[in-house]
N, C-alpha and C. Protein backbone atom coordinates (compact mmCIF):
# COMPACT_ATOMS: atom_id res chain seq x y z
N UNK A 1 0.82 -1.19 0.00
CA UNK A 1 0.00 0.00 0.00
C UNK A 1 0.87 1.25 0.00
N UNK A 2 1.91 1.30 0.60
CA UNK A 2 2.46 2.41 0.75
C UNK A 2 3.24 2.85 -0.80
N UNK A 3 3.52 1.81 -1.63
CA UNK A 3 4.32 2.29 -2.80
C UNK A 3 2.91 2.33 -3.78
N UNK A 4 1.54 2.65 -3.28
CA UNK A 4 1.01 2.85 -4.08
C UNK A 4 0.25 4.16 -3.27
N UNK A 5 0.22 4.38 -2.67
CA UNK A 5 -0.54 5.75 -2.36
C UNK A 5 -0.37 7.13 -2.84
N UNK A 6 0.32 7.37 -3.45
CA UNK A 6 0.77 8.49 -4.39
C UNK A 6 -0.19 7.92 -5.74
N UNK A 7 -0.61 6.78 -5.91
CA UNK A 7 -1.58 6.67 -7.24
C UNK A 7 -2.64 6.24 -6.64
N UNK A 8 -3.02 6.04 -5.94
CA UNK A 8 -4.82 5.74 -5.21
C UNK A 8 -5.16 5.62 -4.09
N UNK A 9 -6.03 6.25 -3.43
CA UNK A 9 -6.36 6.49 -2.18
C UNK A 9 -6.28 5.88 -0.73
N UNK A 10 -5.72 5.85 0.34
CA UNK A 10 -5.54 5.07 1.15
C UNK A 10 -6.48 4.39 1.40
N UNK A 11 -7.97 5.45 1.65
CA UNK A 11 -9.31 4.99 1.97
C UNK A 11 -9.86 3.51 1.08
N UNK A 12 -9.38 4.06 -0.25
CA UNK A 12 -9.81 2.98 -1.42
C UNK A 12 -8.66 1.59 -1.61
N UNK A 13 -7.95 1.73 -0.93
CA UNK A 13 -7.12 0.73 -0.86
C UNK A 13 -7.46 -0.17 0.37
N UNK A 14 -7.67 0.75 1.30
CA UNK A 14 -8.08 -0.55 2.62
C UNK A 14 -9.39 -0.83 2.17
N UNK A 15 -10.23 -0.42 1.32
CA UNK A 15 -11.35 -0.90 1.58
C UNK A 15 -11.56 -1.77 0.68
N UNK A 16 -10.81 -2.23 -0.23
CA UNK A 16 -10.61 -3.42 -1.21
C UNK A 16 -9.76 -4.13 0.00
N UNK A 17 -8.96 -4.06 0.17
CA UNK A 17 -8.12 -4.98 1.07
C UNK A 17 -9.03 -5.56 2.97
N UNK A 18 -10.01 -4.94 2.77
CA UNK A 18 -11.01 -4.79 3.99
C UNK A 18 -10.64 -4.92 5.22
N UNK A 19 -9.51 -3.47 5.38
CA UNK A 19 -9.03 -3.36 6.77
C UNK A 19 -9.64 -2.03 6.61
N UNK A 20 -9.07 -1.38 7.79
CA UNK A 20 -10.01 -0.26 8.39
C UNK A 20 -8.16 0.67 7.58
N UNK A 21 -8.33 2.01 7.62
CA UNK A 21 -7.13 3.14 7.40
C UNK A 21 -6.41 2.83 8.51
N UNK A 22 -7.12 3.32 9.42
CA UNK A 22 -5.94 3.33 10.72
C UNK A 22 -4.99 2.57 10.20
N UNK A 23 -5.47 1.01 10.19
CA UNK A 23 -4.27 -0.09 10.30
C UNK A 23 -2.97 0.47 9.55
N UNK A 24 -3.38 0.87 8.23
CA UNK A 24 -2.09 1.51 8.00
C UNK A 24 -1.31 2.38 8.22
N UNK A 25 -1.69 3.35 8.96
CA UNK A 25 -1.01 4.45 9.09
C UNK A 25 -0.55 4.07 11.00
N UNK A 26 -1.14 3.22 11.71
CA UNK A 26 -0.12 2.40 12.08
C UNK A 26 0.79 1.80 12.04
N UNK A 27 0.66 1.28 11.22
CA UNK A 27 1.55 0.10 10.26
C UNK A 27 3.13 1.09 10.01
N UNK A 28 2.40 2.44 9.29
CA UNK A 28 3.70 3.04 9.26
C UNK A 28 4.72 3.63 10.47
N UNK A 29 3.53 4.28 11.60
CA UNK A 29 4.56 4.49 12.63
C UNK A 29 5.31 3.69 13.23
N UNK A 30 4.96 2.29 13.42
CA UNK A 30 5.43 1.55 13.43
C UNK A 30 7.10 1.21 12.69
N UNK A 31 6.50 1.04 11.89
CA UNK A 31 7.79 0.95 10.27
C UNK A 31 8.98 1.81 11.02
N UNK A 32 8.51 2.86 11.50
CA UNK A 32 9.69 4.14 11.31
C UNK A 32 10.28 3.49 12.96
N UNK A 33 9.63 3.08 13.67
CA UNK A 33 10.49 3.08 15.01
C UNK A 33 11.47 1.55 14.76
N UNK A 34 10.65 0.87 13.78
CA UNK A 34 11.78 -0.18 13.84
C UNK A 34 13.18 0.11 12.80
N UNK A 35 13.24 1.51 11.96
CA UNK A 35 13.83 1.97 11.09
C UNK A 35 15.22 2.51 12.39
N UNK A 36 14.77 3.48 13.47
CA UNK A 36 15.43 3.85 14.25
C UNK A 36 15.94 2.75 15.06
N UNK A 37 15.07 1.50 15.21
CA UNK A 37 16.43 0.37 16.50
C UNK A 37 16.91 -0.16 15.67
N UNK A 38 16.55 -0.31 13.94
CA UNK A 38 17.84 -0.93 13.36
C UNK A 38 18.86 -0.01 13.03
N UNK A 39 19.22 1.25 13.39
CA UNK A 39 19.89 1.86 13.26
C UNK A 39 20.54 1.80 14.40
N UNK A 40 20.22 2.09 15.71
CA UNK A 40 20.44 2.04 16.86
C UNK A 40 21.59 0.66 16.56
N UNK A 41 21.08 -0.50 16.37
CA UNK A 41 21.61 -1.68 16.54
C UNK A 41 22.68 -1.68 15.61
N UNK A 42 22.77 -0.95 14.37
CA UNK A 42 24.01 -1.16 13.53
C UNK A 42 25.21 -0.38 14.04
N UNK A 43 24.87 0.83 14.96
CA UNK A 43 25.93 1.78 15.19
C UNK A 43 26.73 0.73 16.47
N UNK A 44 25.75 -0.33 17.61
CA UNK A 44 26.51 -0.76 18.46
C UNK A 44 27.23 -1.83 17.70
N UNK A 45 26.93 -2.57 17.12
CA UNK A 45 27.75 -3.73 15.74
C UNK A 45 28.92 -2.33 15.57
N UNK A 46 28.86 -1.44 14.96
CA UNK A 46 30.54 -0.99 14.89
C UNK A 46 31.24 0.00 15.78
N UNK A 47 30.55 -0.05 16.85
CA UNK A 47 31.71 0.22 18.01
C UNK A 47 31.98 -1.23 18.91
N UNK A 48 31.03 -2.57 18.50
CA UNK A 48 31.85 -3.30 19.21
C UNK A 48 33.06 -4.26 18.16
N UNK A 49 32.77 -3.89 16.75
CA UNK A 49 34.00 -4.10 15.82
C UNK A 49 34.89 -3.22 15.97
N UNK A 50 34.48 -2.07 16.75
CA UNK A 50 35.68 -0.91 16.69
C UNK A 50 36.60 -1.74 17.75
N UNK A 51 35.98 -1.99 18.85
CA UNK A 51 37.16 -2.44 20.45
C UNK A 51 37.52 -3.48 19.87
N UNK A 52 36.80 -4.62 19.22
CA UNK A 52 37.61 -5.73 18.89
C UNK A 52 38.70 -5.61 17.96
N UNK A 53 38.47 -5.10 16.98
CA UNK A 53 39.75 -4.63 16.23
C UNK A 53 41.11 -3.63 17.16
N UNK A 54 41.01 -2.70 17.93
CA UNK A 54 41.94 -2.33 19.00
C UNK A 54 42.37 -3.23 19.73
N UNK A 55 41.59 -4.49 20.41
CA UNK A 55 42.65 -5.28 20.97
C UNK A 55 42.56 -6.41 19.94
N UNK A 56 43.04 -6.31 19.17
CA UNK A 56 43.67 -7.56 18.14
C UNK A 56 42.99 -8.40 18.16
N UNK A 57 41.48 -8.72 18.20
CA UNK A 57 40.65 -9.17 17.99
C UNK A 57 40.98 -10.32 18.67
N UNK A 58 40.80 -9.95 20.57
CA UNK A 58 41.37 -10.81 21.25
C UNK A 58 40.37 -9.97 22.48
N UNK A 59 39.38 -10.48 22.91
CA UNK A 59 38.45 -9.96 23.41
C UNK A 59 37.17 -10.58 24.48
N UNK A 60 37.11 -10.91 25.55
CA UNK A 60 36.38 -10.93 26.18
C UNK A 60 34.92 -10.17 26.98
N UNK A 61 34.13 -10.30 27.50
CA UNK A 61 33.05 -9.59 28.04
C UNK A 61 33.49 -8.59 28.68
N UNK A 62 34.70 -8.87 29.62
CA UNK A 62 35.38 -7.79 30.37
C UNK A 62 35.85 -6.86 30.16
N UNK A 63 36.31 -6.87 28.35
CA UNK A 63 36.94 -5.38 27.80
C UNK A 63 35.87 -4.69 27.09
N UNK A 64 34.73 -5.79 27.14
CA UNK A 64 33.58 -5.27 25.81
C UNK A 64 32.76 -4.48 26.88
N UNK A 65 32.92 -4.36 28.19
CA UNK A 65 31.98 -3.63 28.92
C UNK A 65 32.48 -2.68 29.85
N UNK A 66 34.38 -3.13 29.87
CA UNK A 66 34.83 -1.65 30.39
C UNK A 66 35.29 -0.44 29.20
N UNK A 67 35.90 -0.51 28.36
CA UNK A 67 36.21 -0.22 27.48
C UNK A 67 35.04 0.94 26.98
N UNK A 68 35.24 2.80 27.18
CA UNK A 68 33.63 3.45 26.67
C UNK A 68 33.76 3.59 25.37
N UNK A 69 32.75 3.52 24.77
CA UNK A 69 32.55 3.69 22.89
C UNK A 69 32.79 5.37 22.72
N UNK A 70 33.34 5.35 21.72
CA UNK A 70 33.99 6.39 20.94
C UNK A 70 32.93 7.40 20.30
């Protein structure tokens, strides 16, 4: 629905698809917060490739949680 709403109506789209609007425009706020924790989640993936690469990729829990991100 969303790569078509710029060519036909949201209203007329859920109501062939026989959900109510809301659902979608739920659907999208939704969308966007999981847009922000996969972002969230890629930046901690490269600060914990950042410490592992500083200690020679020789690394335990103990440096991965004293060690502060950059």
């Amino acid at each position: 629905m969303e790569c078509l709403k710029h060519e036909h109506s949201v209203r007329k789209m859920a109501k062939s698809l026989e959900i109510k609007e809301s659902v979608f425009y739920q659907w999208g706020r939704r969308e966007g917060a999981r847009k922000e924790k996969r972002h969230e989640e890629e930046k901690l993936v490269e600060d914990v490739r950042r410490v592992f690469d500083a200690f020679r990729q020789v690394c335990g829990y103990r440096k991965m949680t004293t060690v502060p991100a950059a």
